[in-house]
PDB file of N, CA and C in Angstrom:
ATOM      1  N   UNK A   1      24.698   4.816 -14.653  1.00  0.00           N
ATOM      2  CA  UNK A   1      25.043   5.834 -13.673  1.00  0.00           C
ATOM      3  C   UNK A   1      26.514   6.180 -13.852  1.00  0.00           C
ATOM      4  N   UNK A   2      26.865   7.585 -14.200  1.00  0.00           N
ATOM      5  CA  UNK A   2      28.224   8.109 -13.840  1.00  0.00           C
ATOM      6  C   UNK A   2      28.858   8.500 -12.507  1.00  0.00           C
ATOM      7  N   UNK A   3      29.937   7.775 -12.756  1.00  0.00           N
ATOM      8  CA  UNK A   3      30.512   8.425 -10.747  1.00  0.00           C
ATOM      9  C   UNK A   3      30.350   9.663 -10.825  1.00  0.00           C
ATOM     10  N   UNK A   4      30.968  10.360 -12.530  1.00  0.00           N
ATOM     11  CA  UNK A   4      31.757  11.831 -11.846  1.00  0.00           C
ATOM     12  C   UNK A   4      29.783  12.420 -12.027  1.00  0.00           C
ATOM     13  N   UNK A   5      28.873  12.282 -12.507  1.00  0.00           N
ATOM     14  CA  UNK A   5      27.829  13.131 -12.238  1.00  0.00           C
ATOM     15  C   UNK A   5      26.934  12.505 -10.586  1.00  0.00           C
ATOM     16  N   UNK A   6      26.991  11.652 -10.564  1.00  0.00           N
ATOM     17  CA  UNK A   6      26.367  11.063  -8.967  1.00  0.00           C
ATOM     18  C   UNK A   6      27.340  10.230  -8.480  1.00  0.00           C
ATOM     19  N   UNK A   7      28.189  10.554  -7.726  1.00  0.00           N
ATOM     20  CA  UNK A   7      29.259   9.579  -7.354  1.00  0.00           C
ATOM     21  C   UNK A   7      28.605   8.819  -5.761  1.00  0.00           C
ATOM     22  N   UNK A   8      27.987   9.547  -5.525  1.00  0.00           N
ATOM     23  CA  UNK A   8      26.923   8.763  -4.350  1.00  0.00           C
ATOM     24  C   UNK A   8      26.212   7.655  -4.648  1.00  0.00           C
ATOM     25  N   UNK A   9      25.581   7.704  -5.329  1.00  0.00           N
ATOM     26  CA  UNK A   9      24.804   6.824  -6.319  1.00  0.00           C
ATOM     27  C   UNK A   9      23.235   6.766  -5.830  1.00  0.00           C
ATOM     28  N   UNK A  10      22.239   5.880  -6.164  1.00  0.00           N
ATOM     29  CA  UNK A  10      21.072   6.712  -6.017  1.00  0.00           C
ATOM     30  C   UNK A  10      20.276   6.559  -5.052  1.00  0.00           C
ATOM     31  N   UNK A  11      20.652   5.695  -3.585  1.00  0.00           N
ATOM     32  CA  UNK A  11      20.357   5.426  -3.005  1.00  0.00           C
ATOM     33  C   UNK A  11      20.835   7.314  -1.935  1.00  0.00           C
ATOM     34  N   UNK A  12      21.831   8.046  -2.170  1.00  0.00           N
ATOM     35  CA  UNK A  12      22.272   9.063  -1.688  1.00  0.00           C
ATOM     36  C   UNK A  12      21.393  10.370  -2.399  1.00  0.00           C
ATOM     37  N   UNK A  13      21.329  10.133  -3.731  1.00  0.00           N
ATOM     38  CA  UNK A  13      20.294  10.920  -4.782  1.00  0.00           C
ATOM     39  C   UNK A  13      19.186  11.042  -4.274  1.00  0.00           C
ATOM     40  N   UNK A  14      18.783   9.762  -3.868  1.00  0.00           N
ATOM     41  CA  UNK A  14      17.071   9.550  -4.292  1.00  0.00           C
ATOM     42  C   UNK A  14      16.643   9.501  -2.775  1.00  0.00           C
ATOM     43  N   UNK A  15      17.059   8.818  -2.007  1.00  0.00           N
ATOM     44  CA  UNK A  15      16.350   8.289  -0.661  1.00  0.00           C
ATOM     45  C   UNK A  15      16.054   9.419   0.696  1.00  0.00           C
ATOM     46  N   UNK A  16      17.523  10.193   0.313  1.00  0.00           N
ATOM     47  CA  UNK A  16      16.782  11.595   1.147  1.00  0.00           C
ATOM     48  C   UNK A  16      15.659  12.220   1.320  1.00  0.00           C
ATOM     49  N   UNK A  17      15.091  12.322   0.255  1.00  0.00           N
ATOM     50  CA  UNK A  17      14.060  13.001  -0.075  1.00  0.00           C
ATOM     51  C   UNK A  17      12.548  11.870   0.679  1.00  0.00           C
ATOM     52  N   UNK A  18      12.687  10.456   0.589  1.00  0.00           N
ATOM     53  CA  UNK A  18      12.059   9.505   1.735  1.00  0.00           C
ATOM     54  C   UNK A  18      12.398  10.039   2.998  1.00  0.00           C
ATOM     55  N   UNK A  19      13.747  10.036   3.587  1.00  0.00           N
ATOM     56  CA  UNK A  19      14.013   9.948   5.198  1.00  0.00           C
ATOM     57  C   UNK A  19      13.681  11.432   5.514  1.00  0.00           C
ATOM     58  N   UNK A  20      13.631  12.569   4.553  1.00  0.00           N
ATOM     59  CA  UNK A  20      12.784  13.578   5.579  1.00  0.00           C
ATOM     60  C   UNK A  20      11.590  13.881   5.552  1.00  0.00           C
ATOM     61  N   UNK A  21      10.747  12.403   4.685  1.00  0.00           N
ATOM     62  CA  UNK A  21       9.169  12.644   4.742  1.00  0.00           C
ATOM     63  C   UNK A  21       9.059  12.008   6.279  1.00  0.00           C
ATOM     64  N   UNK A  22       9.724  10.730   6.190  1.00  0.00           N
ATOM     65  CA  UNK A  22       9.417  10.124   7.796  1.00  0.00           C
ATOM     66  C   UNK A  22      10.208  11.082   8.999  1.00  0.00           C
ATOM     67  N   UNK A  23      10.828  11.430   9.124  1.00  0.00           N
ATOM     68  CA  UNK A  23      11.325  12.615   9.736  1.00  0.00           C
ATOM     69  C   UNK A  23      10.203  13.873   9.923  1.00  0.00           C
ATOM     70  N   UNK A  24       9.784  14.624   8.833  1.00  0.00           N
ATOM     71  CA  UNK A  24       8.460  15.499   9.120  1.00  0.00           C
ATOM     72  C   UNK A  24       7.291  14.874   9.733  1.00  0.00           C
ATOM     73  N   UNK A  25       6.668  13.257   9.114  1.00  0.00           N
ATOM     74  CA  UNK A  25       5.713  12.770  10.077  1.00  0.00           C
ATOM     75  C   UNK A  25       5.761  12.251  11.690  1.00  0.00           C
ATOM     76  N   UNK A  26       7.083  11.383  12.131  1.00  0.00           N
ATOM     77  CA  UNK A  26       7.616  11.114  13.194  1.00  0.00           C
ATOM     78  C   UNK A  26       8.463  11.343  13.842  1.00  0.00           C
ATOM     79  N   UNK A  27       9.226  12.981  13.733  1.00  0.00           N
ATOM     80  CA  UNK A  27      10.589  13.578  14.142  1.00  0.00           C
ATOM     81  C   UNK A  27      11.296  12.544  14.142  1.00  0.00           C
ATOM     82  N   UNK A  28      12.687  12.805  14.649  1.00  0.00           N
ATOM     83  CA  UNK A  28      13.761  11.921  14.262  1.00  0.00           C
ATOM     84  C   UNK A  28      13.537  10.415  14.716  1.00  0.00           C
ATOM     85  N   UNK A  29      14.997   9.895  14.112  1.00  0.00           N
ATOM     86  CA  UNK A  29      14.810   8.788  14.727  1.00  0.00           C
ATOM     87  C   UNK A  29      15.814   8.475  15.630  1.00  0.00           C
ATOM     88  N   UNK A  30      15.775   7.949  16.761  1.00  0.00           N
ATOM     89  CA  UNK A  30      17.163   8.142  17.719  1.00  0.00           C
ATOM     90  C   UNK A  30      17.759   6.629  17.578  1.00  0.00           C
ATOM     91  N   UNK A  31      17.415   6.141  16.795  1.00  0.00           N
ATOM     92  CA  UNK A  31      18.073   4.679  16.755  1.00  0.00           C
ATOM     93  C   UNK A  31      18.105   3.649  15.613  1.00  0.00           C
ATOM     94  N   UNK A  32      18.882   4.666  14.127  1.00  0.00           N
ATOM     95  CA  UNK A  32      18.404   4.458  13.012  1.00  0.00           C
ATOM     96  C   UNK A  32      19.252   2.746  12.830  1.00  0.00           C
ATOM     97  N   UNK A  33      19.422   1.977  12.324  1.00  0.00           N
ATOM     98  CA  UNK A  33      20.199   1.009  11.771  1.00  0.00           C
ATOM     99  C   UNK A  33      20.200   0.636  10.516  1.00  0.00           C
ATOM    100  N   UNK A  34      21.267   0.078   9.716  1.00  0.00           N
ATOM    101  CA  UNK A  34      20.735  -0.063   8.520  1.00  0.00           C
ATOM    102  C   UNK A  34      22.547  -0.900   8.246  1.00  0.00           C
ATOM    103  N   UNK A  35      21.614  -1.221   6.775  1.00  0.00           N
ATOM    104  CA  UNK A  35      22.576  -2.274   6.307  1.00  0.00           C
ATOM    105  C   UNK A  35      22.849  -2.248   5.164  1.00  0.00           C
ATOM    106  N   UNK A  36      23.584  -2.179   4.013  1.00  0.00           N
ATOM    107  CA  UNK A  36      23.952  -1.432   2.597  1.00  0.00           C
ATOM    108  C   UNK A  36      24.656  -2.770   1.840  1.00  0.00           C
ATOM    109  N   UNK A  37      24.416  -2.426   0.676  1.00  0.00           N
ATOM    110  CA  UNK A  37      25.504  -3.684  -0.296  1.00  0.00           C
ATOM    111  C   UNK A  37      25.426  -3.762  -1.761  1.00  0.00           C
ATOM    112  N   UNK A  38      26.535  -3.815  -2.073  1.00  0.00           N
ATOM    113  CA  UNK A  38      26.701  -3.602  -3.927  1.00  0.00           C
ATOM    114  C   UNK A  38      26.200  -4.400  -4.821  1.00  0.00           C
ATOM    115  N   UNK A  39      25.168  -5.089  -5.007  1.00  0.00           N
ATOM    116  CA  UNK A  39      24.471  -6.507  -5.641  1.00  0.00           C
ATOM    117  C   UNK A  39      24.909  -6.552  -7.385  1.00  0.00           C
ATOM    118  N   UNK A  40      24.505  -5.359  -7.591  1.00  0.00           N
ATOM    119  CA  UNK A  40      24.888  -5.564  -9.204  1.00  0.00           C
ATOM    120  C   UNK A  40      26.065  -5.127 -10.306  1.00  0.00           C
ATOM    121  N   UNK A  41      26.852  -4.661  -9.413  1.00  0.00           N
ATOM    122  CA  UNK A  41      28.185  -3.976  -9.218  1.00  0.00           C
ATOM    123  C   UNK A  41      28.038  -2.399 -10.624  1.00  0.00           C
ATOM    124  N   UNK A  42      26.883  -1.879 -11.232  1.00  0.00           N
ATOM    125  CA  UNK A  42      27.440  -0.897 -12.366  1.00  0.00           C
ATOM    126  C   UNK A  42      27.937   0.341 -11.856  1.00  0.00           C
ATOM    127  N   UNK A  43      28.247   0.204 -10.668  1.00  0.00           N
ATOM    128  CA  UNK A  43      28.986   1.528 -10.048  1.00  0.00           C
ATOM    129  C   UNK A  43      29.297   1.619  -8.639  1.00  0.00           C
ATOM    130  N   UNK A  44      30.498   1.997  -8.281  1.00  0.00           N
ATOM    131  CA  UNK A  44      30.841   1.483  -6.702  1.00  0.00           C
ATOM    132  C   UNK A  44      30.149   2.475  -5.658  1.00  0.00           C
ATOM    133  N   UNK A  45      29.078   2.483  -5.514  1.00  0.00           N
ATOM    134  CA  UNK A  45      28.087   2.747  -4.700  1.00  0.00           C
ATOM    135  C   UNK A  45      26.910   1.717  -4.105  1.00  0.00           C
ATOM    136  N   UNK A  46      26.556   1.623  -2.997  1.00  0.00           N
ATOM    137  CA  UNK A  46      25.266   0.528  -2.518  1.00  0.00           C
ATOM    138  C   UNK A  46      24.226   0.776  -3.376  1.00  0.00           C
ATOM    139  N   UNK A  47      23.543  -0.523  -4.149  1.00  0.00           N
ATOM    140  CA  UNK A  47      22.378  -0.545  -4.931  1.00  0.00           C
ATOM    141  C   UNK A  47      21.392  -1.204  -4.019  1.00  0.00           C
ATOM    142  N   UNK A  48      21.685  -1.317  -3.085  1.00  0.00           N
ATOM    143  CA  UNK A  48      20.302  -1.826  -1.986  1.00  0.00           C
ATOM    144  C   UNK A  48      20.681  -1.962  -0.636  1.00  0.00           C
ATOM    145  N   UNK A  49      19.743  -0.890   0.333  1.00  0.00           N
ATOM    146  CA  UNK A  49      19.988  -0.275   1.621  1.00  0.00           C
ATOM    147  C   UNK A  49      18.894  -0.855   2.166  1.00  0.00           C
ATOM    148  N   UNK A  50      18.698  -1.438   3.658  1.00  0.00           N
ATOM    149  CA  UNK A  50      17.924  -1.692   4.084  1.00  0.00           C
ATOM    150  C   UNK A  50      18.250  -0.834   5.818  1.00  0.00           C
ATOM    151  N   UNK A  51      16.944  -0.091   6.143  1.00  0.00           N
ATOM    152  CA  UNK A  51      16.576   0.771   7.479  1.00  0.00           C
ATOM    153  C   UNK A  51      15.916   0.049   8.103  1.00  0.00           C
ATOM    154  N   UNK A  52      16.230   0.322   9.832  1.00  0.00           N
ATOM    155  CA  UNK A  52      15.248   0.198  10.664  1.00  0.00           C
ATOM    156  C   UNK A  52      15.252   1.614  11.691  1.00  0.00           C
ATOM    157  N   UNK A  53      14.461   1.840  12.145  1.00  0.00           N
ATOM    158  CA  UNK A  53      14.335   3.459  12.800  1.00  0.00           C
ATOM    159  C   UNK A  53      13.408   3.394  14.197  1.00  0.00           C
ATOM    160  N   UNK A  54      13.607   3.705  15.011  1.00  0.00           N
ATOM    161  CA  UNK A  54      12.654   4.321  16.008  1.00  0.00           C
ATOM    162  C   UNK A  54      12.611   5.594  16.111  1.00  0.00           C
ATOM    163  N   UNK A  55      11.251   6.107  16.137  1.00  0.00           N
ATOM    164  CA  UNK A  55      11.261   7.536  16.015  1.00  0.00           C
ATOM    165  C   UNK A  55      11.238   7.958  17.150  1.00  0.00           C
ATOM    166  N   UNK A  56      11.259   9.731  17.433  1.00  0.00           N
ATOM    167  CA  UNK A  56      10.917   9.693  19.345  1.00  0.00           C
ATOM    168  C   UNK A  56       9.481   9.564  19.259  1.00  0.00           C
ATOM    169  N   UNK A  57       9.175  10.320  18.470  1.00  0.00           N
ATOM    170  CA  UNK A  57       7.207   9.717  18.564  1.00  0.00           C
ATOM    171  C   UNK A  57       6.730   8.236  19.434  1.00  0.00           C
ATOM    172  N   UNK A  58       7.424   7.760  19.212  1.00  0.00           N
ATOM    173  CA  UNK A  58       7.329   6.313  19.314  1.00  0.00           C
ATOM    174  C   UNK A  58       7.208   4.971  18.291  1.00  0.00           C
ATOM    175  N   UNK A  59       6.944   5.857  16.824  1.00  0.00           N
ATOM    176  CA  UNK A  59       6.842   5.055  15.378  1.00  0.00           C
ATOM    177  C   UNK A  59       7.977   3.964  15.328  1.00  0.00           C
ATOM    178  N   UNK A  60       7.957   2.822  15.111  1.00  0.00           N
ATOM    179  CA  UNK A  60       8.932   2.142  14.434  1.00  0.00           C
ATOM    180  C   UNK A  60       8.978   1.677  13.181  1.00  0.00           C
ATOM    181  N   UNK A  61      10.095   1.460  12.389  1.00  0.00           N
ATOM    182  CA  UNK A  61       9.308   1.491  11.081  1.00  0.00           C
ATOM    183  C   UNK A  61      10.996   1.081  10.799  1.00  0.00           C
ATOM    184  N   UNK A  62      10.798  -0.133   8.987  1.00  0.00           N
ATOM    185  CA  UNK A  62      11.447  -0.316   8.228  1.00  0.00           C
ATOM    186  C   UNK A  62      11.681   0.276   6.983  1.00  0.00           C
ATOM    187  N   UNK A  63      12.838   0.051   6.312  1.00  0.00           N
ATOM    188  CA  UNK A  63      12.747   0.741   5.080  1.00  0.00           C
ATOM    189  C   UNK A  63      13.150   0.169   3.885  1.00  0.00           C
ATOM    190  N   UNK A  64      13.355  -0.149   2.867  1.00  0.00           N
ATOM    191  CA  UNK A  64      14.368  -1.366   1.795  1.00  0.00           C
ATOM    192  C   UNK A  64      14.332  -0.506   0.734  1.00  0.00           C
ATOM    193  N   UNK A  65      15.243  -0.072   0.187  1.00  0.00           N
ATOM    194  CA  UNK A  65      15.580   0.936  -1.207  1.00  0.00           C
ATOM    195  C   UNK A  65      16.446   0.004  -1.611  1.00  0.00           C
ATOM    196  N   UNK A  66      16.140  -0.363  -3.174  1.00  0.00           N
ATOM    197  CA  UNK A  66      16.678  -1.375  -3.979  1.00  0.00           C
ATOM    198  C   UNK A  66      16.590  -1.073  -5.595  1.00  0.00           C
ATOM    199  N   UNK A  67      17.770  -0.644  -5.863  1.00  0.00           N
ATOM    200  CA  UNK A  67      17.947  -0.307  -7.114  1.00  0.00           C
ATOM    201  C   UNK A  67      18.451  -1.377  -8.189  1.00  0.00           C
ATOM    202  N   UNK A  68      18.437  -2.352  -7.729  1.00  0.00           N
ATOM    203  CA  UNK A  68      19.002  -3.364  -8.450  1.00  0.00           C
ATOM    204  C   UNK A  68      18.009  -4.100  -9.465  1.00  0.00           C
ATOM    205  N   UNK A  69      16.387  -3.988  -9.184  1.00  0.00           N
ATOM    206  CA  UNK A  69      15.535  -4.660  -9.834  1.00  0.00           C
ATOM    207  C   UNK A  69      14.845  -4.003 -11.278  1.00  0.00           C
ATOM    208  N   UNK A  70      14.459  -4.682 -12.533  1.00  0.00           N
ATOM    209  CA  UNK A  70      14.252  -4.207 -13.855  1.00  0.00           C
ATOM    210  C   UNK A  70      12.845  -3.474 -13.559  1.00  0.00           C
ATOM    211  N   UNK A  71      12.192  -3.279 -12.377  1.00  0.00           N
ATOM    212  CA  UNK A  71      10.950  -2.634 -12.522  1.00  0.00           C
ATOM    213  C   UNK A  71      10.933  -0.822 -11.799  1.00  0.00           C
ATOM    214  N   UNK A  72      11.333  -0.359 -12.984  1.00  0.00           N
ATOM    215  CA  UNK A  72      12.085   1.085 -12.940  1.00  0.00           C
ATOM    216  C   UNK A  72      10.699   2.106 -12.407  1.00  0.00           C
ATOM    217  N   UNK A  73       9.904   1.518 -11.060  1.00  0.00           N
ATOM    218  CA  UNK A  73       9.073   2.367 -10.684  1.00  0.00           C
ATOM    219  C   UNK A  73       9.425   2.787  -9.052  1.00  0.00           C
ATOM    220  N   UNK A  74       8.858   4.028  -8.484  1.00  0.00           N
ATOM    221  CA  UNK A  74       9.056   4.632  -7.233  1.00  0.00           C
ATOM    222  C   UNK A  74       7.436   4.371  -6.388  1.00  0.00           C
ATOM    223  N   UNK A  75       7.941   4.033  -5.225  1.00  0.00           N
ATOM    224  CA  UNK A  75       6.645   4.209  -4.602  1.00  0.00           C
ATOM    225  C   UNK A  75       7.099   3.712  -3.719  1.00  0.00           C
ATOM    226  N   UNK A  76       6.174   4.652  -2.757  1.00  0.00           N
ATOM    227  CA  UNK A  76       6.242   5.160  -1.017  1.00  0.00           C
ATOM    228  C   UNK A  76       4.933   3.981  -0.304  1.00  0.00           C
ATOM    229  N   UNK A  77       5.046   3.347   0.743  1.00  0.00           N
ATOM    230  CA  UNK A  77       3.739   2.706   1.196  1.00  0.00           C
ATOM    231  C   UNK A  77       4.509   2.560   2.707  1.00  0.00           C
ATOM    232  N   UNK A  78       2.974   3.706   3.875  1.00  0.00           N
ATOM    233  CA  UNK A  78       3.304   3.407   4.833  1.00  0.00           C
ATOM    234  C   UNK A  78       2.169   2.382   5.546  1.00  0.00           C
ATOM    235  N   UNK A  79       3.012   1.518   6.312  1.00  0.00           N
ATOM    236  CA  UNK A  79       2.043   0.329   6.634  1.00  0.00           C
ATOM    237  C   UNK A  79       1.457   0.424   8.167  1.00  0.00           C
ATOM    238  N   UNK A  80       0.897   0.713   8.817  1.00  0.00           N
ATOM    239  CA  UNK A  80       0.689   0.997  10.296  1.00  0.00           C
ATOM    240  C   UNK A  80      -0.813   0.057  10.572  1.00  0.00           C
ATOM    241  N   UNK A  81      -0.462  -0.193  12.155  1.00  0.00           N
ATOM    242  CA  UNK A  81      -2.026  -0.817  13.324  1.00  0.00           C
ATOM    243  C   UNK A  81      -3.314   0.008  12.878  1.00  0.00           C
ATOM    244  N   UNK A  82      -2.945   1.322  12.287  1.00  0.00           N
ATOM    245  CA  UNK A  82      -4.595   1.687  11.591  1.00  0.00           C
ATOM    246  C   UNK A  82      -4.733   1.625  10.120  1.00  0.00           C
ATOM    247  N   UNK A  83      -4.003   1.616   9.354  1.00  0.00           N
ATOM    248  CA  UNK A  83      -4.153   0.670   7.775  1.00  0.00           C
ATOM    249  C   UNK A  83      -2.523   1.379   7.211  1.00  0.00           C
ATOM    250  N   UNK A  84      -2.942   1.600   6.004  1.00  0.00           N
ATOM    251  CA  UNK A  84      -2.062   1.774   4.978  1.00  0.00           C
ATOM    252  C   UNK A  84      -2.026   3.139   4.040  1.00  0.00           C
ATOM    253  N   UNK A  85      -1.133   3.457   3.909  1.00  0.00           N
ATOM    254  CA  UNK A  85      -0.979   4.479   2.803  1.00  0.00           C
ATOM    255  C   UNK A  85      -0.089   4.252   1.457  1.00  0.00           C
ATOM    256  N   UNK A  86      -0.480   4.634   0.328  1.00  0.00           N
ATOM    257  CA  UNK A  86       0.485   4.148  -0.721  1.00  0.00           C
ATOM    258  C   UNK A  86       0.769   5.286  -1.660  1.00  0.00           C
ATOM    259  N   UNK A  87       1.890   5.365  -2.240  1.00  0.00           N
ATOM    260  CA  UNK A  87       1.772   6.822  -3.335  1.00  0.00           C
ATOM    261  C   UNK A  87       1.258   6.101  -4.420  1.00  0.00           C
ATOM    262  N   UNK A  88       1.142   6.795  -5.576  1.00  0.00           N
ATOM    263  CA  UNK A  88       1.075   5.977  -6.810  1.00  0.00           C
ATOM    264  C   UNK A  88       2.616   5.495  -7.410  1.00  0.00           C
ATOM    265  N   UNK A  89       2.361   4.645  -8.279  1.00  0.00           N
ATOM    266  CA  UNK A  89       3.309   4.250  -9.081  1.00  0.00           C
ATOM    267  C   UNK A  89       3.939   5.177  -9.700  1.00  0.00           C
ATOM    268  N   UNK A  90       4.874   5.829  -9.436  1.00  0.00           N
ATOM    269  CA  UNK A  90       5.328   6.985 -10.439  1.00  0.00           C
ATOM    270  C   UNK A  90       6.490   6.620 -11.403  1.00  0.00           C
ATOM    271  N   UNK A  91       6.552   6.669 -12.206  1.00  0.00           N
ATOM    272  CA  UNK A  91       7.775   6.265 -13.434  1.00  0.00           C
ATOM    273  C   UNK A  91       8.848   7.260 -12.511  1.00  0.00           C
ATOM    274  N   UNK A  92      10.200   6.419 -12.699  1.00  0.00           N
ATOM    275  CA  UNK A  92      11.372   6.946 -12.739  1.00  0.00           C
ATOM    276  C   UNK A  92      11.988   8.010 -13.889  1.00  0.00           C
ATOM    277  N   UNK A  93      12.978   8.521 -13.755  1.00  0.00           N
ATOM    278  CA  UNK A  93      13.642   9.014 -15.152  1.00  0.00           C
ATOM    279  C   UNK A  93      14.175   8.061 -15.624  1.00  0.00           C
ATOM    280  N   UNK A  94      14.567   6.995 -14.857  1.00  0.00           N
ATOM    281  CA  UNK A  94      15.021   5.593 -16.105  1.00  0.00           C
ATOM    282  C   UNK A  94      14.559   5.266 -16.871  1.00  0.00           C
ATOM    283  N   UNK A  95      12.625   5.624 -16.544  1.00  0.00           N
ATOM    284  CA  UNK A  95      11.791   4.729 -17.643  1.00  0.00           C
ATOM    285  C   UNK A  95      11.234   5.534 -18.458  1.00  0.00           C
ATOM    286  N   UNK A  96      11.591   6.703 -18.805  1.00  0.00           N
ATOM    287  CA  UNK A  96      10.601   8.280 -19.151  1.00  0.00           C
ATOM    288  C   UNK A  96      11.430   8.008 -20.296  1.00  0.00           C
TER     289      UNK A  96
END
């Protein structure tokens, strides 16, 4: 990762595009928390963010984006009291 092309790094890149799927299914969240940290240091940006959210819906829900691990795949899985949803495994551009 380059600062000067993503100086956010990819947790700022990539994870947006998550927080306004849960956002379109459970409008906001009025009580997001979360916790960030540099684990593998290749660029001074957080490589692993961890969320917690209440939505106004009433949804509560966690989140863990972790860029630090060698298994260069994406995938979405929401877990709820009536089952589960999962995306597929989709390759990254890391691994293409």
């Amino acid at each position: 990762m380059v600062s000067s092309i993503a100086g956010g790094g990819l947790f700022v890149d990539l994870a947006s595009h998550t927080l306004d799927l849960l956002i379109f299914y459970w409008a906001r969240s009025h009580a997001p928390r979360a916790a960030q940290a540099i684990r593998r240091g290749q660029y001074q940006a957080e490589d692993i963010v961890t969320g917690h959210f209440d939505f106004q819906s009433g949804v509560h829900g966690s989140g863990t984006w972790c860029f630090t691990t060698g298994d260069h795949v994406d995938r979405v899985e929401i877990v709820g009291s009536r089952g589960r949803s999962a995306s597929p495994r989709l390759p990254t551009s890391r691994s293409r």
